[in-house]
C-alpha atoms as a PDB file:
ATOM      1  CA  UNK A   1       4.180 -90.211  66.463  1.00  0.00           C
ATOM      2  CA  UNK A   2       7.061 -91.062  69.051  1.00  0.00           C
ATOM      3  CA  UNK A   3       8.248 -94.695  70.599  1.00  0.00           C
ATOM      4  CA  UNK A   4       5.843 -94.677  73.359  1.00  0.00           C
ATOM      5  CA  UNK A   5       2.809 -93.630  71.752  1.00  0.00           C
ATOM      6  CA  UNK A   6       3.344 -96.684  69.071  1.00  0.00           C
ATOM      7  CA  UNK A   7       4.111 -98.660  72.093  1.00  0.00           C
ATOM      8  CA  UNK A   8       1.143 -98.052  74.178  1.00  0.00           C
ATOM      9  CA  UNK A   9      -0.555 -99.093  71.242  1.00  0.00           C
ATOM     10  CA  UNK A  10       1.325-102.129  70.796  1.00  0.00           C
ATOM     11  CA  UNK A  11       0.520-103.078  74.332  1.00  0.00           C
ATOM     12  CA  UNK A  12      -3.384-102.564  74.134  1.00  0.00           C
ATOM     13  CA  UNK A  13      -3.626-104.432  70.702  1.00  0.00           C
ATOM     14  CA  UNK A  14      -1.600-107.418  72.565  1.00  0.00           C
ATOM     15  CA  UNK A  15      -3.307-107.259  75.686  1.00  0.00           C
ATOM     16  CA  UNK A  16      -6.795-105.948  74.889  1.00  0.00           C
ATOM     17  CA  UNK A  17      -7.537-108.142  71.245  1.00  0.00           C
ATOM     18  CA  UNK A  18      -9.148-105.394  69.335  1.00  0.00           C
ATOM     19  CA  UNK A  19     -11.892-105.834  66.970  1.00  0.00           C
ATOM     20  CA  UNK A  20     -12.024-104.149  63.664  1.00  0.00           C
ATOM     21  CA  UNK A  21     -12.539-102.072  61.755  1.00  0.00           C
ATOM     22  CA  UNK A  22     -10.140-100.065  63.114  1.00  0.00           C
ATOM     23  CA  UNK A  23     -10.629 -96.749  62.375  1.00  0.00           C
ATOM     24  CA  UNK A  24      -7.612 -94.064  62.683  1.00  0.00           C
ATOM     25  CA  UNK A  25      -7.950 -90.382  63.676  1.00  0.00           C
ATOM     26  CA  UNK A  26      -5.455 -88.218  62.619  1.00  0.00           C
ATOM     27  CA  UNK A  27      -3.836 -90.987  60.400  1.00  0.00           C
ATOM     28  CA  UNK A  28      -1.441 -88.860  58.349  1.00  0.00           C
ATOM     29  CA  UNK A  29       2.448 -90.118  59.013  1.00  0.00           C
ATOM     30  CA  UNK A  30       3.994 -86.605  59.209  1.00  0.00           C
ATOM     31  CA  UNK A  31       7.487 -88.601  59.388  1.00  0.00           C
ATOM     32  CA  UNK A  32       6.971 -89.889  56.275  1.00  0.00           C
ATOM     33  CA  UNK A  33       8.904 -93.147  55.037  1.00  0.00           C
ATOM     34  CA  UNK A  34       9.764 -94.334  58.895  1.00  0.00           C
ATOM     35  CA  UNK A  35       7.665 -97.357  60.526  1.00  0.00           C
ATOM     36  CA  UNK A  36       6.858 -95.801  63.505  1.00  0.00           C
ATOM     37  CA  UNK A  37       4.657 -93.607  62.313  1.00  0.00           C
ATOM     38  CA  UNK A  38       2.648 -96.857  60.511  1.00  0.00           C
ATOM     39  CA  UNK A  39       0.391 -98.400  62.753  1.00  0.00           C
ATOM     40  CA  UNK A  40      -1.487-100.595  60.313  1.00  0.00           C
ATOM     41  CA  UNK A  41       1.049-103.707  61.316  1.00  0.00           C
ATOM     42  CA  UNK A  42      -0.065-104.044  64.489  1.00  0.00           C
ATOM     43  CA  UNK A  43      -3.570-104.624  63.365  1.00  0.00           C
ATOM     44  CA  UNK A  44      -3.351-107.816  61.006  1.00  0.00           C
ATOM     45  CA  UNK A  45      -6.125-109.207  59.554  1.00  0.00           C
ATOM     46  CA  UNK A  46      -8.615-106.246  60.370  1.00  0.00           C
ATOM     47  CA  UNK A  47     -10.349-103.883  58.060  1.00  0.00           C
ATOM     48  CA  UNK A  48      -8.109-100.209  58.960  1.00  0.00           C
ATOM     49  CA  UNK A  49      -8.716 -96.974  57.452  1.00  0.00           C
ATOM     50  CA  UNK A  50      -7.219 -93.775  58.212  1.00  0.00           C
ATOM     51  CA  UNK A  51      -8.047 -90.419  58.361  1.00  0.00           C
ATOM     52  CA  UNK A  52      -6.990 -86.974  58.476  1.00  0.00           C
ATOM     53  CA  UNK A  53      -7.892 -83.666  57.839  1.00  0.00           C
ATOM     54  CA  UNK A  54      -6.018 -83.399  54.542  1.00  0.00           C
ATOM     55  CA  UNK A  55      -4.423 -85.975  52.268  1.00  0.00           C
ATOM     56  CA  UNK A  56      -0.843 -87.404  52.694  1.00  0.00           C
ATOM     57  CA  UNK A  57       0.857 -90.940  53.552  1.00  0.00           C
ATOM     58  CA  UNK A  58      -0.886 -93.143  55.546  1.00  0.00           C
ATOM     59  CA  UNK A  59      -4.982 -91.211  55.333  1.00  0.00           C
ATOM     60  CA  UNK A  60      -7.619 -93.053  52.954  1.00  0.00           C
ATOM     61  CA  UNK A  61     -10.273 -90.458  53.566  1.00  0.00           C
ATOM     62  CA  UNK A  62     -10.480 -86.737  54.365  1.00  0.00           C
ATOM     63  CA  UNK A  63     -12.569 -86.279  57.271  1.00  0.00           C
ATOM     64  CA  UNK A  64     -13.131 -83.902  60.137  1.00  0.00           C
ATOM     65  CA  UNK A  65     -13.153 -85.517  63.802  1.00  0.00           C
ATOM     66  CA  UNK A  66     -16.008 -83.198  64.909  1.00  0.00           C
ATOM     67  CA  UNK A  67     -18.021 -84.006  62.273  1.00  0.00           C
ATOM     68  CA  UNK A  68     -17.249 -87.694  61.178  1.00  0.00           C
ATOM     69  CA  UNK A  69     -18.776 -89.531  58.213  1.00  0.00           C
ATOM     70  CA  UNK A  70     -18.979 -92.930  59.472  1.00  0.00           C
ATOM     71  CA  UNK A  71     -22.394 -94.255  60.445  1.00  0.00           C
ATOM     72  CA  UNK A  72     -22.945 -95.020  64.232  1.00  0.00           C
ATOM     73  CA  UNK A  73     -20.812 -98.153  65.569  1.00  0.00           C
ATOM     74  CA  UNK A  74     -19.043 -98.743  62.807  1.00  0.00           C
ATOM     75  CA  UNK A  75     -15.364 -98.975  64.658  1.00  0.00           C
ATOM     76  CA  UNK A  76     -14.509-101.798  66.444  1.00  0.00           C
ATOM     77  CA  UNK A  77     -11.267 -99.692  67.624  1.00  0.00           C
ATOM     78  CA  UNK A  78     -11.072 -96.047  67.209  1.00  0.00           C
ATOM     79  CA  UNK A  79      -7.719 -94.756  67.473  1.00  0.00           C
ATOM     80  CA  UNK A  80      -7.247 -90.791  68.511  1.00  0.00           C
ATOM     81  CA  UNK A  81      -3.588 -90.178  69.299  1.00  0.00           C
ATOM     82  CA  UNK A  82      -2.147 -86.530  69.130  1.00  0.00           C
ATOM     83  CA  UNK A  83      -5.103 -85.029  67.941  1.00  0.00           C
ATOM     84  CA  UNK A  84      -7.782 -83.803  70.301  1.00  0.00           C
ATOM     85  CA  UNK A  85      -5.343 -80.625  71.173  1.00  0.00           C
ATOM     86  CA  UNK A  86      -5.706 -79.706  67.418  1.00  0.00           C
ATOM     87  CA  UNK A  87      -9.381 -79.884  67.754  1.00  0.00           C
ATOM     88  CA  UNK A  88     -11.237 -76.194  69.562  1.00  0.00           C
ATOM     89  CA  UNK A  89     -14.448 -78.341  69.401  1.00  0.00           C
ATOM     90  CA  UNK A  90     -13.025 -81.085  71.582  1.00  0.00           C
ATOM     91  CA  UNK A  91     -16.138 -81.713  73.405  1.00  0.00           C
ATOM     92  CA  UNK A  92     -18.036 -82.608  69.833  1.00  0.00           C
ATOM     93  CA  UNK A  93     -15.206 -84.582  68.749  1.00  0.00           C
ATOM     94  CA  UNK A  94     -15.556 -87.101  71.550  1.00  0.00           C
ATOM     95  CA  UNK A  95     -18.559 -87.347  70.911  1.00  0.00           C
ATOM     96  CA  UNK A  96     -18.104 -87.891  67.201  1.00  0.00           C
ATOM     97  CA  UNK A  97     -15.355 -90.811  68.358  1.00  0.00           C
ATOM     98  CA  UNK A  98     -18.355 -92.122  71.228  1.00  0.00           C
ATOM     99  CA  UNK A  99     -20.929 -92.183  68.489  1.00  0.00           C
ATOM    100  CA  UNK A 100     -18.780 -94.102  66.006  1.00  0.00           C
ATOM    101  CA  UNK A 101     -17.211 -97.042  67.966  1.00  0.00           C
ATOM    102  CA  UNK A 102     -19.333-100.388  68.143  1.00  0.00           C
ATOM    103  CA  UNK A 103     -21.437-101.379  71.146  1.00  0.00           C
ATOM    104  CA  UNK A 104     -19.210-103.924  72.071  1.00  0.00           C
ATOM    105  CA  UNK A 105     -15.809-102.188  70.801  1.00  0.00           C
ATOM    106  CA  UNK A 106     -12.952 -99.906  72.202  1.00  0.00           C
ATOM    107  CA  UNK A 107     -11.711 -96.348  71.767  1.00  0.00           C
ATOM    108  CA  UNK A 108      -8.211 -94.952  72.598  1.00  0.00           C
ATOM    109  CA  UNK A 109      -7.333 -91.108  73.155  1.00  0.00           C
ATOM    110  CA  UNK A 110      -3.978 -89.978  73.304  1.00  0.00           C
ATOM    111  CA  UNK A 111      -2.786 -86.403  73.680  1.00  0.00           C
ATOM    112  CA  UNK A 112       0.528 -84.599  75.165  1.00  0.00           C
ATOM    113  CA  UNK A 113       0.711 -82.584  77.891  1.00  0.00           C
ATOM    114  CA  UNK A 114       4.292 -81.210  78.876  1.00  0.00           C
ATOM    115  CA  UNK A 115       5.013 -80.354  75.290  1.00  0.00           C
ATOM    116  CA  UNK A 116       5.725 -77.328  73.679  1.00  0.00           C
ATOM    117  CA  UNK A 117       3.366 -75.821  70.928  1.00  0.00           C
ATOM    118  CA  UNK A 118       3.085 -77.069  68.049  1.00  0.00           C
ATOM    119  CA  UNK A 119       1.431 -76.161  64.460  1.00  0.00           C
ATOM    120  CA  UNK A 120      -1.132 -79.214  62.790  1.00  0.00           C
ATOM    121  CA  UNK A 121      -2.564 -77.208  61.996  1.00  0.00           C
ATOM    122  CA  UNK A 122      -2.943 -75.206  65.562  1.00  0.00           C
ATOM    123  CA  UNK A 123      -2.493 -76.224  68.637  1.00  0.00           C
ATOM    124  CA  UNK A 124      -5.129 -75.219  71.711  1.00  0.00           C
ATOM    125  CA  UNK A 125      -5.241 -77.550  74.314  1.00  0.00           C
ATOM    126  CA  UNK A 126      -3.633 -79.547  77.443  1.00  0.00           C
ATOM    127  CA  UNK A 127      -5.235 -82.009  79.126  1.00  0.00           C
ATOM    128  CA  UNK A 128      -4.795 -83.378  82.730  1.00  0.00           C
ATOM    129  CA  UNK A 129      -5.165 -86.920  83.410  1.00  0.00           C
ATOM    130  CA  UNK A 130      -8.591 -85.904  85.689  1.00  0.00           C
ATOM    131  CA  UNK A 131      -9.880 -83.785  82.294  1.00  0.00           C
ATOM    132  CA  UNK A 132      -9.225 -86.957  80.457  1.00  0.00           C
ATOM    133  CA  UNK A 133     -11.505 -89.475  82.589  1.00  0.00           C
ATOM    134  CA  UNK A 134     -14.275 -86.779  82.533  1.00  0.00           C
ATOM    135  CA  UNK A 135     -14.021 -86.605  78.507  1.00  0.00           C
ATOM    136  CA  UNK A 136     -14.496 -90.328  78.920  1.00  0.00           C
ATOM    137  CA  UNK A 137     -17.267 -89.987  81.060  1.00  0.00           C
ATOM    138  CA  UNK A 138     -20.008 -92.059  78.435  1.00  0.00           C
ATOM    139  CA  UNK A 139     -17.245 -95.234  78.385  1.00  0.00           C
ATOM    140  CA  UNK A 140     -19.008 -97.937  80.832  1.00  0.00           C
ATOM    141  CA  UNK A 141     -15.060 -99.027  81.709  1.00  0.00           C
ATOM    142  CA  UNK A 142     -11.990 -96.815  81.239  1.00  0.00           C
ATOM    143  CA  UNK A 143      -8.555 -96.828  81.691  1.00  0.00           C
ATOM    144  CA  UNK A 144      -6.586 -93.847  82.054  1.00  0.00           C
ATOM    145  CA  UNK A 145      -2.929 -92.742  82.777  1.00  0.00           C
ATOM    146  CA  UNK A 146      -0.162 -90.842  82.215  1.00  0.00           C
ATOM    147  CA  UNK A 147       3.462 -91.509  81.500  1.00  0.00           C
ATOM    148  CA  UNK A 148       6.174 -88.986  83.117  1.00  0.00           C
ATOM    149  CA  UNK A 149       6.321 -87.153  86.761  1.00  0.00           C
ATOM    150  CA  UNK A 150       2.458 -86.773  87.964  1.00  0.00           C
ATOM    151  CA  UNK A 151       2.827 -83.306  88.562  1.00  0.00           C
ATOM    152  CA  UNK A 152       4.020 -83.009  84.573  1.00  0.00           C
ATOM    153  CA  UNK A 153       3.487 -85.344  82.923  1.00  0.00           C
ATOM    154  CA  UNK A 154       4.795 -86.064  78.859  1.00  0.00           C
ATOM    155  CA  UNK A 155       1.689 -87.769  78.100  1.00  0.00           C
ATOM    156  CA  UNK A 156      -1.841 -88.225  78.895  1.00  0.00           C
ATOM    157  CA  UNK A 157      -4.174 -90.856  77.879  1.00  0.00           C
ATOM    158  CA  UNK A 158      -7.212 -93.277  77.960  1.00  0.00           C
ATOM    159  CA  UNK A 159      -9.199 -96.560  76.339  1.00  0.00           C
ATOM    160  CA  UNK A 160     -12.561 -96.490  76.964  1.00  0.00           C
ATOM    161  CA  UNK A 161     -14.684 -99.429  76.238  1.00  0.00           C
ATOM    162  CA  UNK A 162     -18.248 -99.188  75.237  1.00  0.00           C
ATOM    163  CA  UNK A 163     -19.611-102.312  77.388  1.00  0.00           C
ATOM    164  CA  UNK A 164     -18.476-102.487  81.201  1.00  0.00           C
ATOM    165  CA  UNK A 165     -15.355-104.853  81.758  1.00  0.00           C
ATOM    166  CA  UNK A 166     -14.849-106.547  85.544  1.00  0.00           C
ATOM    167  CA  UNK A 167     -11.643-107.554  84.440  1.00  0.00           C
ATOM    168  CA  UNK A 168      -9.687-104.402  83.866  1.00  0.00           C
ATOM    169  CA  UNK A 169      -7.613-104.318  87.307  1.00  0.00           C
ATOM    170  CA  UNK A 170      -5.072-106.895  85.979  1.00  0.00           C
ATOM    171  CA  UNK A 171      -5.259-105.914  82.780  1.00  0.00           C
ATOM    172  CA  UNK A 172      -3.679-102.317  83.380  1.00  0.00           C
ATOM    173  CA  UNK A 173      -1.013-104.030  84.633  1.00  0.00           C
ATOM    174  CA  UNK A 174      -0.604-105.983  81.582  1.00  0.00           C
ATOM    175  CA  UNK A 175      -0.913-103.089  79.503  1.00  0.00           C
ATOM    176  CA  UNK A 176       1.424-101.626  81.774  1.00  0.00           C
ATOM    177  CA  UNK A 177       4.049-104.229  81.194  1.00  0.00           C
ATOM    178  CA  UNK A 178       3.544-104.870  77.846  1.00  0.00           C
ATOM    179  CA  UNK A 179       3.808-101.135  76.867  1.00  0.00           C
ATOM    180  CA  UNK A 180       6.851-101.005  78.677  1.00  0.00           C
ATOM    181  CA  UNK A 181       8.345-104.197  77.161  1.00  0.00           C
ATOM    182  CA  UNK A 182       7.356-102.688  74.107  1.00  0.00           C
ATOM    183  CA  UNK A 183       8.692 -99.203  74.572  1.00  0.00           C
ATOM    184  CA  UNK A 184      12.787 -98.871  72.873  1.00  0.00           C
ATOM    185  CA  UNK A 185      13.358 -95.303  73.114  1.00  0.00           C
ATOM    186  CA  UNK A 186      15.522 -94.694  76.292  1.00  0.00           C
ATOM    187  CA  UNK A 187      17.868 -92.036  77.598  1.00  0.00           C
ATOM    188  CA  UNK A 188      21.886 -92.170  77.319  1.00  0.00           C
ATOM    189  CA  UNK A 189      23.590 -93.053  80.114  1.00  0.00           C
ATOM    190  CA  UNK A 190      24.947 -89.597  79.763  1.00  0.00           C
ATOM    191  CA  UNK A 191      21.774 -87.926  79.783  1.00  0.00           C
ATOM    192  CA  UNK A 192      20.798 -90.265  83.114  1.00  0.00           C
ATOM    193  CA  UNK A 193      24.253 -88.928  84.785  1.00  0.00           C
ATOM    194  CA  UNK A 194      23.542 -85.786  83.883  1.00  0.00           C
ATOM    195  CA  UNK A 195      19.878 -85.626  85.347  1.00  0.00           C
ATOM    196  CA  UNK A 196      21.264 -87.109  88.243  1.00  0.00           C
ATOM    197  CA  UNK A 197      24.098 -84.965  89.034  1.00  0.00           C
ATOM    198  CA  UNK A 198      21.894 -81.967  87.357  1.00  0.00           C
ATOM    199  CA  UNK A 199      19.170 -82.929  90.182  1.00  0.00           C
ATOM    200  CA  UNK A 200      21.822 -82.935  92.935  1.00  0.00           C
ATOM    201  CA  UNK A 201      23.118 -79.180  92.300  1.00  0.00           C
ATOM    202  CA  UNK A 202      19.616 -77.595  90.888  1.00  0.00           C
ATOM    203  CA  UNK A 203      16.618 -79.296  92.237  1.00  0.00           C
ATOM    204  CA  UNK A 204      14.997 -82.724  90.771  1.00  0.00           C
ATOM    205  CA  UNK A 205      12.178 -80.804  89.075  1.00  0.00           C
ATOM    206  CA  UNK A 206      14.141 -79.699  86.525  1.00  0.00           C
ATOM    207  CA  UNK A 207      15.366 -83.106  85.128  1.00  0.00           C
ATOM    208  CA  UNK A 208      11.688 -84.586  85.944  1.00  0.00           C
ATOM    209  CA  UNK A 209      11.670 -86.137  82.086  1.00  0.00           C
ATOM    210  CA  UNK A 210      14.755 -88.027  82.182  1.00  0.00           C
ATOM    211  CA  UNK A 211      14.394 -88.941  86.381  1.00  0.00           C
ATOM    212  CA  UNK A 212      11.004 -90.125  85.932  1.00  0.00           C
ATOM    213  CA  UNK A 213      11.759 -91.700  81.756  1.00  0.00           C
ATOM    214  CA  UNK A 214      10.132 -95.052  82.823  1.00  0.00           C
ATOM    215  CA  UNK A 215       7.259 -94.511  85.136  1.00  0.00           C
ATOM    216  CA  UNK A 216       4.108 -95.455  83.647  1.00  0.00           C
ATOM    217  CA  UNK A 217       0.710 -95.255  85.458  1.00  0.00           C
ATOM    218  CA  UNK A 218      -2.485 -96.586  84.485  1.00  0.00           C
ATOM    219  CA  UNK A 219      -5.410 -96.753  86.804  1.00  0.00           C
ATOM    220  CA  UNK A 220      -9.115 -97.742  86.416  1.00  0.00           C
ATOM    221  CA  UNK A 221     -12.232 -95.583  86.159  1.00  0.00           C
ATOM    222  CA  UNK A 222     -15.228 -97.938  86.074  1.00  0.00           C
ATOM    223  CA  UNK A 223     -18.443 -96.788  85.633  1.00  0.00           C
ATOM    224  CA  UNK A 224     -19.851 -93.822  83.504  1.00  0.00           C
ATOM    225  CA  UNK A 225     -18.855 -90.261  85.048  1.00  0.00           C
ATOM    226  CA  UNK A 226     -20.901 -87.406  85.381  1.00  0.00           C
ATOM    227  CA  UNK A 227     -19.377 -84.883  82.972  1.00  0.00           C
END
């Protein structure tokens, strides 16, 4: 769990009034002991359970996300953030996280893409921000972006809602904003001179992370998509 991550879910819940339950996937706080890695304060008042492959802070049930115990629709918000790369059955655990969120509910995917590999418990996948709307393809409305340079990006992501939405033009913007207003974690001003002057002598593509820290893109795919 990093800054923006919490904060893009910070944003949605403000913007987007989730309903519950809200069921986590992937729930166990690896930084144990520091907020961040809680997300059960954002969500107030609603029924939350998390879950995770094995037990540790912050997961109420063991469960596998290709193979889910939950009956059909029984999230109001399904939360998947940082997981789907773990998963070499991707493709069934979307459809796990399609079969369990409500008719009239929401469902947020999350996962990195210019990061290096890393072990919980393996690491297989990267996924572009195209890959991600075509995972999303049995959503009726979706939004989808990516935080970072567009040719890298840090992170990818996605909240698909189950019944079609006319409104979601101006509320990616609000998401936008609110993610943003939300979002604490910025570079030095060392590290922005030194991308700067770094980008000068060696080529921008090199510093893209720090050059491009606060651009945030979310756009809207509505409709289902052939996958």
């Amino acid at each position: 769990m990093d800054g923006l991550t919490r904060a893009l879910v910070e944003g949605a819940a403000a913007v987007f009034k989730p309903r519950g339950p809200v069921l986590e996937i992937g729930s166990r706080q690896v930084q144990e002991g520091l907020a961040i890695a809680d997300l059960r304060p954002i969500f107030t008042g609603l029924e939350y359970v998390g879950c995770d492959m094995e037990a540790g802070a912050g997961v109420d049930r063991i469960e596998r996300l290709e193979a889910l115990s939950f009956p059909d629709g029984w999230a109001g918000t399904v939360l998947c953030l940082n997981v789907l790369e773990h998963a070499w059955d991707f493709r069934a655990g979307l459809a796990e996280i399609l079969r369990v969120t409500a008719q009239d509910g929401m469902a947020m995917i999350l996962v990195p893409f210019n990061l290096h590999i890393h072990a919980f418990s393996y690491d297989y996948w990267r996924f572009t921000p195209e890959a991600i709307v075509q995972l999303m393809g049995p959503f009726e409305s979706v939004l989808y972006g990516w935080q970072g340079h567009p040719k890298a990006p840090r992170l990818v992501f996605a909240l698909g809602f189950r019944r079609r939405r006319s409104d979601l033009p101006a509320l990616a913007e609000a998401w936008r904003r609110q993610t943003l207003a939300c979002w604490t974690e910025h570079p030095s001003a060392w590290k922005r001179f030194g991308a700067g002057l770094g980008g000068a002598i060696f080529g921008k593509r090199y510093f893209r992370v720090i050059r491009h820290w606060w651009d945030l893109a979310i756009q809207v795919r509505d409709g289902p998509k052939a996958r």
